[in-house]
N, C-alpha and C. Protein backbone atom coordinates (compact mmCIF):
# COMPACT_ATOMS: atom_id res chain seq x y z
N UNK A 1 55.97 205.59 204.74
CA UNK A 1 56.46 205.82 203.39
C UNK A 1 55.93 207.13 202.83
N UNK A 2 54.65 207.46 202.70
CA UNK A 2 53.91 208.27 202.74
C UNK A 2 54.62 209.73 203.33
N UNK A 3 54.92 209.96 204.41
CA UNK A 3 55.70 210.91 205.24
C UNK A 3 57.03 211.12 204.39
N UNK A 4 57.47 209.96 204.49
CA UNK A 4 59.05 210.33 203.82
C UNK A 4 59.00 210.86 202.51
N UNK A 5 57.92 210.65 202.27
CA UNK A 5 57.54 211.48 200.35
C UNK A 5 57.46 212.27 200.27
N UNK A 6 56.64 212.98 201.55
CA UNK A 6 56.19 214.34 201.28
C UNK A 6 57.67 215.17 202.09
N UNK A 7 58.14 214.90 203.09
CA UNK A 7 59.58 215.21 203.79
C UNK A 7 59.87 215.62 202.58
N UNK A 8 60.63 214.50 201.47
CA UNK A 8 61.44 214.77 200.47
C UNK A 8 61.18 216.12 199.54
N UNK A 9 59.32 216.08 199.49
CA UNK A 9 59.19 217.44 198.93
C UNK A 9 59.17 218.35 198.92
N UNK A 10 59.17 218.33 200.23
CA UNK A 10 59.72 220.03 201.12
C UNK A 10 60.66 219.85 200.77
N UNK A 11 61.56 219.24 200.63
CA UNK A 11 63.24 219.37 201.52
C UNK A 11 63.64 220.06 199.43
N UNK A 12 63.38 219.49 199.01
CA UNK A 12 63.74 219.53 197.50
C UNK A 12 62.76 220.48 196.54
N UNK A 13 61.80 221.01 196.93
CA UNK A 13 60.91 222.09 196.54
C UNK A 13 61.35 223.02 196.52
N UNK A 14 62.04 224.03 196.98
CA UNK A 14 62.71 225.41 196.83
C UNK A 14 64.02 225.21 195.63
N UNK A 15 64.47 224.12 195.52
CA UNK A 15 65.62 223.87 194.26
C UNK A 15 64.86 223.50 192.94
N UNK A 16 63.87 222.79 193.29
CA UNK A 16 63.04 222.85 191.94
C UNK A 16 62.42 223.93 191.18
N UNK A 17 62.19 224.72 192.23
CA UNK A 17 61.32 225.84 191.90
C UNK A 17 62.53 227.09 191.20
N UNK A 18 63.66 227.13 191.68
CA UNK A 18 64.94 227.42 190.98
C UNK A 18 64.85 227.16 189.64
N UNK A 19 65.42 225.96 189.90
CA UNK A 19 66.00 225.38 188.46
C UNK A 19 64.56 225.87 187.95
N UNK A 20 63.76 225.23 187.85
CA UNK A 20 62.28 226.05 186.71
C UNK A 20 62.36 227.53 186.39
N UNK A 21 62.66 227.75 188.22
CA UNK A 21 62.44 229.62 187.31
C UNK A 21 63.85 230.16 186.49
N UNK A 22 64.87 230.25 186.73
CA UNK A 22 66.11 229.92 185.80
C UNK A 22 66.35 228.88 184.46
N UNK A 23 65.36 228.01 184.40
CA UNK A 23 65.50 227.44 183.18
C UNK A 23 64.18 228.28 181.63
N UNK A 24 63.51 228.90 182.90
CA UNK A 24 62.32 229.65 182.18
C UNK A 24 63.06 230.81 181.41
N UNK A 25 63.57 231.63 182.74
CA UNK A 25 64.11 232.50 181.89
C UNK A 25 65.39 233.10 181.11
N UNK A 26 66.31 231.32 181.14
CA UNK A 26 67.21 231.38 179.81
C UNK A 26 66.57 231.15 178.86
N UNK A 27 65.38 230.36 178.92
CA UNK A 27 65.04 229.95 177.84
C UNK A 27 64.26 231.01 177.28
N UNK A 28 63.44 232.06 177.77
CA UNK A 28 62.88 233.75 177.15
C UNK A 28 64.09 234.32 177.12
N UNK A 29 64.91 234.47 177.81
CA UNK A 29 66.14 235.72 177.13
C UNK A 29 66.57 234.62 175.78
N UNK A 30 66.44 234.17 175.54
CA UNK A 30 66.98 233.31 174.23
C UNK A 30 66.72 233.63 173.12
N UNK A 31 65.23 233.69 173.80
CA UNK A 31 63.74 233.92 172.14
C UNK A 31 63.76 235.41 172.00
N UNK A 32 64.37 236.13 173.23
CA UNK A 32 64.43 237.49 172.65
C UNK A 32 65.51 238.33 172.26
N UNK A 33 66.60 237.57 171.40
CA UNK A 33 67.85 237.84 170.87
C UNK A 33 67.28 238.30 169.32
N UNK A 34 67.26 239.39 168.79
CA UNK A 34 66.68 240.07 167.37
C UNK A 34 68.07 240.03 167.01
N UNK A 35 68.62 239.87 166.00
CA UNK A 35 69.59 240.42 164.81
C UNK A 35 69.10 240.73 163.62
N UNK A 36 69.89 241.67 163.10
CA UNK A 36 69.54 242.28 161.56
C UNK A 36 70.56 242.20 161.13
N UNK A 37 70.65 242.32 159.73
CA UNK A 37 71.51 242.25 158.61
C UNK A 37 70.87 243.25 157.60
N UNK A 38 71.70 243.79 157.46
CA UNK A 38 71.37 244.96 156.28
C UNK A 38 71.65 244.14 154.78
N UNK A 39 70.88 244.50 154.10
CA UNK A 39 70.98 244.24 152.52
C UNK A 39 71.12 245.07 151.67
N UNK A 40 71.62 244.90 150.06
CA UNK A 40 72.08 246.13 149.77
C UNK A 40 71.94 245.37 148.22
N UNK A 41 72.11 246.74 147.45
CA UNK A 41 72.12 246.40 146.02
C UNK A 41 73.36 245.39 145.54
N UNK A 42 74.82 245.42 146.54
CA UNK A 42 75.49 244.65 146.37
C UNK A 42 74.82 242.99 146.55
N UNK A 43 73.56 242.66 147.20
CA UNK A 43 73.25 241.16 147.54
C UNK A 43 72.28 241.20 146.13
N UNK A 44 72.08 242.11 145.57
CA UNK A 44 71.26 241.38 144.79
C UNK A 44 69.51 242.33 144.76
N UNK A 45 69.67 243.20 145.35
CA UNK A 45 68.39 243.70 145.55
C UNK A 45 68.72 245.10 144.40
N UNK A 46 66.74 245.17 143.81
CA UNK A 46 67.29 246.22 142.36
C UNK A 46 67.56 247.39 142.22
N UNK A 47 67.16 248.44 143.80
CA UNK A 47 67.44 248.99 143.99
C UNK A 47 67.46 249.48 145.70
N UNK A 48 68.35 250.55 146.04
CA UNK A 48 68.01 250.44 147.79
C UNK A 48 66.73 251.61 148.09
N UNK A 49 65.98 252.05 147.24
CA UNK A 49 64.91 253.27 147.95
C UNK A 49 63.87 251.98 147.95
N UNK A 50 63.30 251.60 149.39
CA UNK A 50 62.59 250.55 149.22
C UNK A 50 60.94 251.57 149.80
N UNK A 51 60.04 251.18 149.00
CA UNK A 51 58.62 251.75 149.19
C UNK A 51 57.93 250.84 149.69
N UNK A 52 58.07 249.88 149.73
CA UNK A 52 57.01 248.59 150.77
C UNK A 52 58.38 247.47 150.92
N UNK A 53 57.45 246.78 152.21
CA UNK A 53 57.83 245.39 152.39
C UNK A 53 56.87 244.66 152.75
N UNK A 54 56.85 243.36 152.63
CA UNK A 54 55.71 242.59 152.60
C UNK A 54 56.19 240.70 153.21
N UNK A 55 55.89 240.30 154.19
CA UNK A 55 56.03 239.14 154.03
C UNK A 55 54.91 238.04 153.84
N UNK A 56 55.34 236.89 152.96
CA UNK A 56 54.28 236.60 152.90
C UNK A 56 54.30 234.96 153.87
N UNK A 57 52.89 233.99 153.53
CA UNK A 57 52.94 232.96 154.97
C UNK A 57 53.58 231.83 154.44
N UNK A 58 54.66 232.11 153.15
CA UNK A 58 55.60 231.35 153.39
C UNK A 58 56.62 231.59 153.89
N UNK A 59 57.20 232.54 153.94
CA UNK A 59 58.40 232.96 154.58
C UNK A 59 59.33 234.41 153.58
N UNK A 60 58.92 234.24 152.30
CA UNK A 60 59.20 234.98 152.00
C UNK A 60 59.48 236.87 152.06
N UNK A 61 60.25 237.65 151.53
CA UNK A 61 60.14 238.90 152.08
C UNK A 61 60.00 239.72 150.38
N UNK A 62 58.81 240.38 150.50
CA UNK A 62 59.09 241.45 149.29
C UNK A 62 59.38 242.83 149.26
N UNK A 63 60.29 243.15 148.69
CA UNK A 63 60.53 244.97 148.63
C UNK A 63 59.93 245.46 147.26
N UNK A 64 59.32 246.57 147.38
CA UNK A 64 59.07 247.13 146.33
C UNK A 64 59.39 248.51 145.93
N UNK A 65 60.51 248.63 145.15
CA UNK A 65 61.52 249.48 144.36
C UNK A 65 60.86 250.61 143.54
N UNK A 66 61.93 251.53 143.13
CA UNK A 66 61.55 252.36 142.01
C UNK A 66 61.97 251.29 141.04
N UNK A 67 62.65 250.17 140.83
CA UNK A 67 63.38 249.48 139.58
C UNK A 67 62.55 248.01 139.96
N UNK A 68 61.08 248.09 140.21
CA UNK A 68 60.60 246.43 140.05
C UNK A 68 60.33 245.91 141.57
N UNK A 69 59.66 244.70 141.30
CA UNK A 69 59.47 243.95 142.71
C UNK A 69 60.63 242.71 143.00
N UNK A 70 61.22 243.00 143.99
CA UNK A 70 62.28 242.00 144.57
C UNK A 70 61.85 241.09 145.69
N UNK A 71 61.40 239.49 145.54
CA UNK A 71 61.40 238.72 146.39
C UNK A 71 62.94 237.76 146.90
N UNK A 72 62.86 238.37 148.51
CA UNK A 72 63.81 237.51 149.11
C UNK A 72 63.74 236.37 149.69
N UNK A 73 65.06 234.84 149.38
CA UNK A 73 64.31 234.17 150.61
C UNK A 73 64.90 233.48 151.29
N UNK A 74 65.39 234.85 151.78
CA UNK A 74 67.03 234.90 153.14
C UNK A 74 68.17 234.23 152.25
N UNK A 75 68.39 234.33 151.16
CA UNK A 75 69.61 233.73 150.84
C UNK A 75 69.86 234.85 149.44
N UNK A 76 69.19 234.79 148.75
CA UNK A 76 68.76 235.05 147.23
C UNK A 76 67.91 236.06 146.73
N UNK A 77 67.89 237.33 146.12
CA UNK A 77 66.65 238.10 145.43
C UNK A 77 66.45 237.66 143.85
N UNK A 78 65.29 237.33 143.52
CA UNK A 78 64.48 237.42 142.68
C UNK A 78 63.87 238.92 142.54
N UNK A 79 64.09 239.27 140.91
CA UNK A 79 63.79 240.52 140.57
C UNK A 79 62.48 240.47 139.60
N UNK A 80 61.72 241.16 139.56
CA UNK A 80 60.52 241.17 138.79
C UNK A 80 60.59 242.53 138.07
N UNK A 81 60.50 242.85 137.02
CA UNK A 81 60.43 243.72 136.04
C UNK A 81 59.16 243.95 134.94
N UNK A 82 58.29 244.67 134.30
CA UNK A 82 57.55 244.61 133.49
C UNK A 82 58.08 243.93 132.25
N UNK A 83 57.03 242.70 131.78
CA UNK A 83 57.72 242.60 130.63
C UNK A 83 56.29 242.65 129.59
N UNK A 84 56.68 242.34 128.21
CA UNK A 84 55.28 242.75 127.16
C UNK A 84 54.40 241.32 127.83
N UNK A 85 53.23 241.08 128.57
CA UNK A 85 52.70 239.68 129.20
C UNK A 85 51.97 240.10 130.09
N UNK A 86 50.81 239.15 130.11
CA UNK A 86 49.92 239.88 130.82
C UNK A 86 49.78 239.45 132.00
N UNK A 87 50.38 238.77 132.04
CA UNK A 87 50.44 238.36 133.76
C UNK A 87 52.53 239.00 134.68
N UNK A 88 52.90 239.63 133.87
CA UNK A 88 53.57 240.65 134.63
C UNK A 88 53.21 241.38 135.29
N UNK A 89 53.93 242.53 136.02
CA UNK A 89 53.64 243.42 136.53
C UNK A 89 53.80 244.40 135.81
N UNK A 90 53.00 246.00 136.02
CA UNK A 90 52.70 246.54 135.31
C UNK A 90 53.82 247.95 134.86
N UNK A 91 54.51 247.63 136.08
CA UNK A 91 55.40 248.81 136.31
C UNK A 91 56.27 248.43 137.02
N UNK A 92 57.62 249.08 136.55
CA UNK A 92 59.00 249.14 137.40
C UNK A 92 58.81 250.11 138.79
N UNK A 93 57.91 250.77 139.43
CA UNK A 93 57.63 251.88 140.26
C UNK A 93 56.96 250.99 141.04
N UNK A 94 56.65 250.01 141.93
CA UNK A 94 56.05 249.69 143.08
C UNK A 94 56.21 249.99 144.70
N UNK A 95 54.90 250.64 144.96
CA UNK A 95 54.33 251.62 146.21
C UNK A 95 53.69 250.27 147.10
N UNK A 96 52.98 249.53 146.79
CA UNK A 96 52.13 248.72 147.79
C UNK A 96 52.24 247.46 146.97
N UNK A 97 52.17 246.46 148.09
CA UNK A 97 52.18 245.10 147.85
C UNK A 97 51.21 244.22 148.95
């Protein structure tokens, strides 16, 4: 019984080792498919000269404009503007985030 086990694993070892290495690497050419999408003042963003981006460890993405800070979150921008409050931001001109 013993014999016929190991027989079988020769006999079927070079197709396994296939299928693994072909299932390996559909499955990495997969993970390494990048797309972009451009965004634009038409989606919602406040302006297009963007001076930073920032993501943060939720998922979010921030640009920071001559016209305010814009958080994206892949669907939607939220615009941030100075307002009279002290927990605004201080300026429509944001360089670093």
């Amino acid at each position: 019984m013993l014999a016929l086990i190991k027989q079988t694993i020769l006999i079927y070892r070079p197709i396994i080792s296939l299928l693994l290495f072909f299932g390996c690497y559909l499955n990495l050419s997969a993970q390494n498919q990048i797309s972009f999408e451009r965004i634009s003042t038409n989606d919602g963003l406040s302006q297009s000269d963007i001076n930073a981006i920032y993501q943060d460890k939720t998922g979010f993405i921030w640009f920071g404009t001559h016209d305010g800070l814009n958080k994206f979150n892949g669907y939607n921008f939220t615009v941030y503007k100075p307002k009279k409050d002290e927990n605004s931001i201080s300026s429509n001109l944001i360089f670093s985030i």
